[in-house]
Structure formats: structure tokens, C-alpha cells
PDB file of N, CA and C in Angstrom:
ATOM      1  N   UNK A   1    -165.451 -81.637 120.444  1.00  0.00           N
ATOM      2  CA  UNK A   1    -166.030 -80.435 119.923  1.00  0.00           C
ATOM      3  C   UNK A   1    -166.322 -79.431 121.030  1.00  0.00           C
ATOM      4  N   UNK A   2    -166.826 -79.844 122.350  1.00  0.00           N
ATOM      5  CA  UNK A   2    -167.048 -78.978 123.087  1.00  0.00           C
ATOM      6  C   UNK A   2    -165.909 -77.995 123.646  1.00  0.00           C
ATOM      7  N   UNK A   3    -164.867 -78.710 123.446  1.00  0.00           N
ATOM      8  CA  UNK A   3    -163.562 -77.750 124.107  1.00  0.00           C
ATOM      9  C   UNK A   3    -163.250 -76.642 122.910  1.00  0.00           C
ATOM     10  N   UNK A   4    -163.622 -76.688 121.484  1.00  0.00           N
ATOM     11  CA  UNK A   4    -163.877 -75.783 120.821  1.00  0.00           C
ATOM     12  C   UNK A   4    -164.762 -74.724 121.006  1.00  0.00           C
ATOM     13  N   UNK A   5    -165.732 -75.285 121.545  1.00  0.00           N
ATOM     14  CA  UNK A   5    -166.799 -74.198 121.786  1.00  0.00           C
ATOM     15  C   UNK A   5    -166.623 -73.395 122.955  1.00  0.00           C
ATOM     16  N   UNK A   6    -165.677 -73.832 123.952  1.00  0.00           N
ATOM     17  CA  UNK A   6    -165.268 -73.394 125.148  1.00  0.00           C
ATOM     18  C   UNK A   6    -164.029 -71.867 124.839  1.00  0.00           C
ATOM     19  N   UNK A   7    -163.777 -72.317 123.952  1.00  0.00           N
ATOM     20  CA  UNK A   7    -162.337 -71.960 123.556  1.00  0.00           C
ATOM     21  C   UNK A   7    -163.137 -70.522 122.745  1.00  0.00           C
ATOM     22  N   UNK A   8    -164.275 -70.556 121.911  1.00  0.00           N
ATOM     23  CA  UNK A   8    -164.851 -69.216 120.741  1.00  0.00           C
ATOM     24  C   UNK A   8    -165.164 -68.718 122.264  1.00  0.00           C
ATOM     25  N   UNK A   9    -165.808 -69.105 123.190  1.00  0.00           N
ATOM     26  CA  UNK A   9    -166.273 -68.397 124.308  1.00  0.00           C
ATOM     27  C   UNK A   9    -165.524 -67.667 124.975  1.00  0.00           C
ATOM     28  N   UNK A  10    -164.415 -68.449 125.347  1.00  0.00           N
ATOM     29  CA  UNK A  10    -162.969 -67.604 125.882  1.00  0.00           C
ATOM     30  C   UNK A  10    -162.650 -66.641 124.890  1.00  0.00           C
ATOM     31  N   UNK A  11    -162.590 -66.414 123.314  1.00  0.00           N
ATOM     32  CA  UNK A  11    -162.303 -65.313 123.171  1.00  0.00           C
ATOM     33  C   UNK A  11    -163.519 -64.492 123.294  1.00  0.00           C
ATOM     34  N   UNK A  12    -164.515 -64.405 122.938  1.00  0.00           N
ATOM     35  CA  UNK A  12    -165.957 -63.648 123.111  1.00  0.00           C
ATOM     36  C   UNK A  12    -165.500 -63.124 124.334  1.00  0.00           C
ATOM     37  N   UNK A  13    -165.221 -63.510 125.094  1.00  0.00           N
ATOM     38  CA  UNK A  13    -165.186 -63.192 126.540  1.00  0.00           C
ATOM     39  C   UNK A  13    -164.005 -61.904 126.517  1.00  0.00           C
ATOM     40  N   UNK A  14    -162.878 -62.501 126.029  1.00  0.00           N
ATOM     41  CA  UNK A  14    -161.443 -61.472 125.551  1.00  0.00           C
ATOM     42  C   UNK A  14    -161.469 -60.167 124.885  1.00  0.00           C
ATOM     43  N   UNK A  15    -162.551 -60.762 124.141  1.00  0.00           N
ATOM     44  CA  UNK A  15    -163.026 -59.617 123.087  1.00  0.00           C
ATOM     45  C   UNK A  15    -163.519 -58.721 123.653  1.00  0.00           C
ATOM     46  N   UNK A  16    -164.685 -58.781 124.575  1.00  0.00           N
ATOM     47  CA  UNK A  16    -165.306 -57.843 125.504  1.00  0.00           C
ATOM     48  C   UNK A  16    -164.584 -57.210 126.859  1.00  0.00           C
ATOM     49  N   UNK A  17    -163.715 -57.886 126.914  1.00  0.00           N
ATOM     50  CA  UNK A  17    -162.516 -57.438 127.939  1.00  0.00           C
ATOM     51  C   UNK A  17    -162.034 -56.372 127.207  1.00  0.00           C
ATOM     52  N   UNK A  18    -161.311 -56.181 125.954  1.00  0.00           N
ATOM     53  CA  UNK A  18    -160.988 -55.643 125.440  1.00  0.00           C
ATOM     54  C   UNK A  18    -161.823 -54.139 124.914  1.00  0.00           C
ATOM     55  N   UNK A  19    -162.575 -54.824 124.483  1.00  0.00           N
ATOM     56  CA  UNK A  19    -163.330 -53.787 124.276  1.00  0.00           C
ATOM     57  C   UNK A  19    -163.565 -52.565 125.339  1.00  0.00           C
ATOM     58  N   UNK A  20    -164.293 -52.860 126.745  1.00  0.00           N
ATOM     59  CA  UNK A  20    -164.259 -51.949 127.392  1.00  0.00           C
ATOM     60  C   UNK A  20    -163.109 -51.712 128.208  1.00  0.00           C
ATOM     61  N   UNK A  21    -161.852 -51.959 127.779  1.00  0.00           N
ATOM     62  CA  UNK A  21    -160.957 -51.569 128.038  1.00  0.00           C
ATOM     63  C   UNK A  21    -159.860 -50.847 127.175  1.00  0.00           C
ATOM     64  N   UNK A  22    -160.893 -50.543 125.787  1.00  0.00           N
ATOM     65  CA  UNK A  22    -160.127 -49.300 125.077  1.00  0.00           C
ATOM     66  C   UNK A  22    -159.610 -48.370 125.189  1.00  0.00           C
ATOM     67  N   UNK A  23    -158.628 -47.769 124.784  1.00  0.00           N
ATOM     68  CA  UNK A  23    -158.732 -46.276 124.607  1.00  0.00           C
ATOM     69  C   UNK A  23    -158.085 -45.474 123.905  1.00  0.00           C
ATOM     70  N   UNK A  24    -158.464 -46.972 122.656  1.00  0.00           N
ATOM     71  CA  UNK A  24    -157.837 -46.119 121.219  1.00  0.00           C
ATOM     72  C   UNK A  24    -158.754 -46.932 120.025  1.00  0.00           C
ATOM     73  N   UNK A  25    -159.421 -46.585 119.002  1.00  0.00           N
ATOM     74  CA  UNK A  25    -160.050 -46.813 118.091  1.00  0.00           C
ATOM     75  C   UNK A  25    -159.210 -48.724 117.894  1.00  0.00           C
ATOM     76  N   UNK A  26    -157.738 -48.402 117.838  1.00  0.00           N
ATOM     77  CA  UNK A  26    -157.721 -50.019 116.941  1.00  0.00           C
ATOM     78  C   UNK A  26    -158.092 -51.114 118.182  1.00  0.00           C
ATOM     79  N   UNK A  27    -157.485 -51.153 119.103  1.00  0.00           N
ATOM     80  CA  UNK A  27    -157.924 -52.000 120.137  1.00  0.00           C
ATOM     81  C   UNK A  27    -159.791 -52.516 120.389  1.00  0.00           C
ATOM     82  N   UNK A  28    -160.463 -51.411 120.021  1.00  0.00           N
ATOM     83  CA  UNK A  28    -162.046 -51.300 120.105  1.00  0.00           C
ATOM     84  C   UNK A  28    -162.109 -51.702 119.422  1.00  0.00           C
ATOM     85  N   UNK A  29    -161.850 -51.799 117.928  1.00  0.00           N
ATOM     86  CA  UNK A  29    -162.078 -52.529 116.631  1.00  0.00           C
ATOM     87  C   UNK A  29    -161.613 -54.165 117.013  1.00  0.00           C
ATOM     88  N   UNK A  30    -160.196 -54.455 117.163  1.00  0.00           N
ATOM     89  CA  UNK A  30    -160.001 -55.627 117.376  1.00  0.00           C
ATOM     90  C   UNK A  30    -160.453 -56.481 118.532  1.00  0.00           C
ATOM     91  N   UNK A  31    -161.184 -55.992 119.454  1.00  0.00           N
ATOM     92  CA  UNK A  31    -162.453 -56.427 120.568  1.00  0.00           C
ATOM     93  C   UNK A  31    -163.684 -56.594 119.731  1.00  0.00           C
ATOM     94  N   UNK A  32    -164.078 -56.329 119.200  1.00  0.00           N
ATOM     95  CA  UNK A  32    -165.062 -56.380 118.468  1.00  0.00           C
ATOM     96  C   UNK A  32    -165.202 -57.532 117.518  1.00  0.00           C
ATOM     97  N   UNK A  33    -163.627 -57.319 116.848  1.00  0.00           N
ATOM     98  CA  UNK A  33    -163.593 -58.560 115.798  1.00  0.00           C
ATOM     99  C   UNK A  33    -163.664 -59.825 116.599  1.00  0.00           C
ATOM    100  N   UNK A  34    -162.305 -60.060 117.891  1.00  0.00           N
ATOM    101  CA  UNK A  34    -162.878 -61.049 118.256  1.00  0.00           C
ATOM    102  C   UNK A  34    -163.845 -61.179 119.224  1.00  0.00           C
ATOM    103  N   UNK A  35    -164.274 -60.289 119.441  1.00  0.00           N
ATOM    104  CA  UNK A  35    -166.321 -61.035 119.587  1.00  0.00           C
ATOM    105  C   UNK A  35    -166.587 -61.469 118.925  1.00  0.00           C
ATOM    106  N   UNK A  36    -166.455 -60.830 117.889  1.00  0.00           N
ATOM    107  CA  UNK A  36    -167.643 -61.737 116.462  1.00  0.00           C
ATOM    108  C   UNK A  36    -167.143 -63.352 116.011  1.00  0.00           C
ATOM    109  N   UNK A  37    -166.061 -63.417 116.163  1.00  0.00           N
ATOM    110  CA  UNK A  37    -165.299 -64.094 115.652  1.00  0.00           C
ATOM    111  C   UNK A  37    -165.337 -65.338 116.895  1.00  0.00           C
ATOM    112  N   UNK A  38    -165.347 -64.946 118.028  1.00  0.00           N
ATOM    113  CA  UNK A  38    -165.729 -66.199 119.140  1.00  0.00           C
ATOM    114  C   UNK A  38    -167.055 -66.451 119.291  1.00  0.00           C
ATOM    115  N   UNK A  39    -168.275 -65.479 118.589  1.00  0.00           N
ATOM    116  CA  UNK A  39    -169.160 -66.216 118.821  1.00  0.00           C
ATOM    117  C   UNK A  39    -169.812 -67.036 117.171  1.00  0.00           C
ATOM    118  N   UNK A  40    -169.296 -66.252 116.260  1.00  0.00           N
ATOM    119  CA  UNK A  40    -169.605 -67.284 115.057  1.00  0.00           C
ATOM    120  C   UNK A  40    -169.204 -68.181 114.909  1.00  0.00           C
ATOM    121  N   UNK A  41    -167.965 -68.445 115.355  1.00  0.00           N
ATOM    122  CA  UNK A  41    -167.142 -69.489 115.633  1.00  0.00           C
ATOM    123  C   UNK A  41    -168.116 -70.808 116.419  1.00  0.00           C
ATOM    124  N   UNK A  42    -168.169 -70.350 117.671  1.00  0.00           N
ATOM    125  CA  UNK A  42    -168.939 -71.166 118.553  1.00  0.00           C
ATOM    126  C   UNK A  42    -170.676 -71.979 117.542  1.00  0.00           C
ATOM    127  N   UNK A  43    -171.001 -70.925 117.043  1.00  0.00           N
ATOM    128  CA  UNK A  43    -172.510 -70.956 116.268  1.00  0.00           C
ATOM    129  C   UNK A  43    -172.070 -71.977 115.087  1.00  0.00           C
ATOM    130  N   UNK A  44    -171.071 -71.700 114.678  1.00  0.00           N
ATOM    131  CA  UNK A  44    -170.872 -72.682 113.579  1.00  0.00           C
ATOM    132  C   UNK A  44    -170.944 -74.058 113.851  1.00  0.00           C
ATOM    133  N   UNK A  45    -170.191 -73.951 114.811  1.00  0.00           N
ATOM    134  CA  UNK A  45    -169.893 -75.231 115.514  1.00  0.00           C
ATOM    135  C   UNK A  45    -171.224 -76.060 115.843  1.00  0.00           C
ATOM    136  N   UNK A  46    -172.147 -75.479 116.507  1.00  0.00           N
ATOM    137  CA  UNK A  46    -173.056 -75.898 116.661  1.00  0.00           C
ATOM    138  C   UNK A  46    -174.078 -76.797 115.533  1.00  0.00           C
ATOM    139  N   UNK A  47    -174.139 -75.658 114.597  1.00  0.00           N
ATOM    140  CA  UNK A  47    -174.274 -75.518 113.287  1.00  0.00           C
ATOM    141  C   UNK A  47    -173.809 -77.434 112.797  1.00  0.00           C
ATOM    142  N   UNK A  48    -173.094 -77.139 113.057  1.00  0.00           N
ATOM    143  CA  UNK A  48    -172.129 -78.221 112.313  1.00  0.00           C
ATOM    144  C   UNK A  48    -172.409 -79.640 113.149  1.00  0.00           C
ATOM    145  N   UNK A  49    -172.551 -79.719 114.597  1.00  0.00           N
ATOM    146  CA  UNK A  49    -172.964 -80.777 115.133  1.00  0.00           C
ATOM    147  C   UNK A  49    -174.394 -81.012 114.587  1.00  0.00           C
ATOM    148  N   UNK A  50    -175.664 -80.386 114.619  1.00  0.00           N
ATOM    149  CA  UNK A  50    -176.459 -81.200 114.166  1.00  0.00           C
ATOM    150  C   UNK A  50    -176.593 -81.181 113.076  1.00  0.00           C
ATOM    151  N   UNK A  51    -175.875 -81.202 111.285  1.00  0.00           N
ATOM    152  CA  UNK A  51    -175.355 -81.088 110.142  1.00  0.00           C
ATOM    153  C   UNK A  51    -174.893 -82.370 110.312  1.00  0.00           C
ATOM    154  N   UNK A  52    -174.432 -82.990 111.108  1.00  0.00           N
ATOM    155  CA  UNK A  52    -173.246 -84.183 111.030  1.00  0.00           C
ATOM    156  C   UNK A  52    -174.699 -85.568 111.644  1.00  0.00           C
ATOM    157  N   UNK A  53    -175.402 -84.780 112.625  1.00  0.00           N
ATOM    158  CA  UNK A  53    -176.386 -85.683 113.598  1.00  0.00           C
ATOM    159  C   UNK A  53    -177.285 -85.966 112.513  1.00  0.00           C
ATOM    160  N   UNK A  54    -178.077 -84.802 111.663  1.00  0.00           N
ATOM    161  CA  UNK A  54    -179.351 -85.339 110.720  1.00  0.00           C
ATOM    162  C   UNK A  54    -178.797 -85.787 109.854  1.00  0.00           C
ATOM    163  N   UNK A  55    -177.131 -85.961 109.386  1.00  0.00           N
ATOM    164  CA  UNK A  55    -177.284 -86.652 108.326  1.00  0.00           C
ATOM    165  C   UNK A  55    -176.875 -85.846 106.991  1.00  0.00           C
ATOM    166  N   UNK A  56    -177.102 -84.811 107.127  1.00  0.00           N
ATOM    167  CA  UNK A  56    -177.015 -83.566 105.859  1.00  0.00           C
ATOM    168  C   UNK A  56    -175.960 -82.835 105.593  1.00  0.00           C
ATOM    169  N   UNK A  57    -174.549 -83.155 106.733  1.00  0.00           N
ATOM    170  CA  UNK A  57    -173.664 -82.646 106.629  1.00  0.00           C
ATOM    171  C   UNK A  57    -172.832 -82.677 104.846  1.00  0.00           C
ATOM    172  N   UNK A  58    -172.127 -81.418 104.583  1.00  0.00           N
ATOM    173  CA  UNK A  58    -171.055 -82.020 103.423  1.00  0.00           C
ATOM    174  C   UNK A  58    -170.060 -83.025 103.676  1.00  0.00           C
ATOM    175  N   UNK A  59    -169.699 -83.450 102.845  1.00  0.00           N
ATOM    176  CA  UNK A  59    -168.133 -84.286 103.138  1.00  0.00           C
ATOM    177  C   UNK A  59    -167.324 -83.836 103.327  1.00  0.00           C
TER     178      UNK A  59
END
């Protein structure tokens, strides 16, 4: 799991590369998305390890 979480970080990271390295509306947008998208990603994940640890996870 952790190399997943490594991996939402690497794009978070891409994303913000991107971002301030716009210099056109779609590129800024798609920096953005994947920010969001590497760090919900990552949060889920988390999310999901202690979901699985207490016991309460779905099937």
C-alpha cells in the first residue's frame, strides 16, 4: 500500500509542477485536477488502511 501512496504523492507533486508552470487555462486546470486527484487518492488510501485495521472495512 505504501508504494501507492508514494505514487498519489508523485502526482500531487506533478500536478503542482504543472500548475506553476502554466500558461494556458487547460494545463492550469489539469494541474489542479491532478493535485486533487494525488492527494485524495493518497487520503483514501489511508482511509482505507485503518477501515481494514478496526475491522469496519466493506467487503
Amino acid at each position: 500500500m505504501i508504494y501507492f501512496v508514494v505514487l498519489g504523492a508523485i502526482l500531487a507533486v506533478l500536478g503542482l509542477a504543472a500548475i506553476s508552470a502554466a500558461q494556458e487555462l487547460g494545463l492550469m486546470l489539469f494541474g489542479y485536477g491532478l493535485f486533487g486527484f494525488g492527494v485524495l487518492f493518497a487520503l483514501f488510501l489511508v482511509k482505507r488502511h485503518f477501515d481494514h485495521q478496526d475491522g469496519s472495512a466493506r467487503p
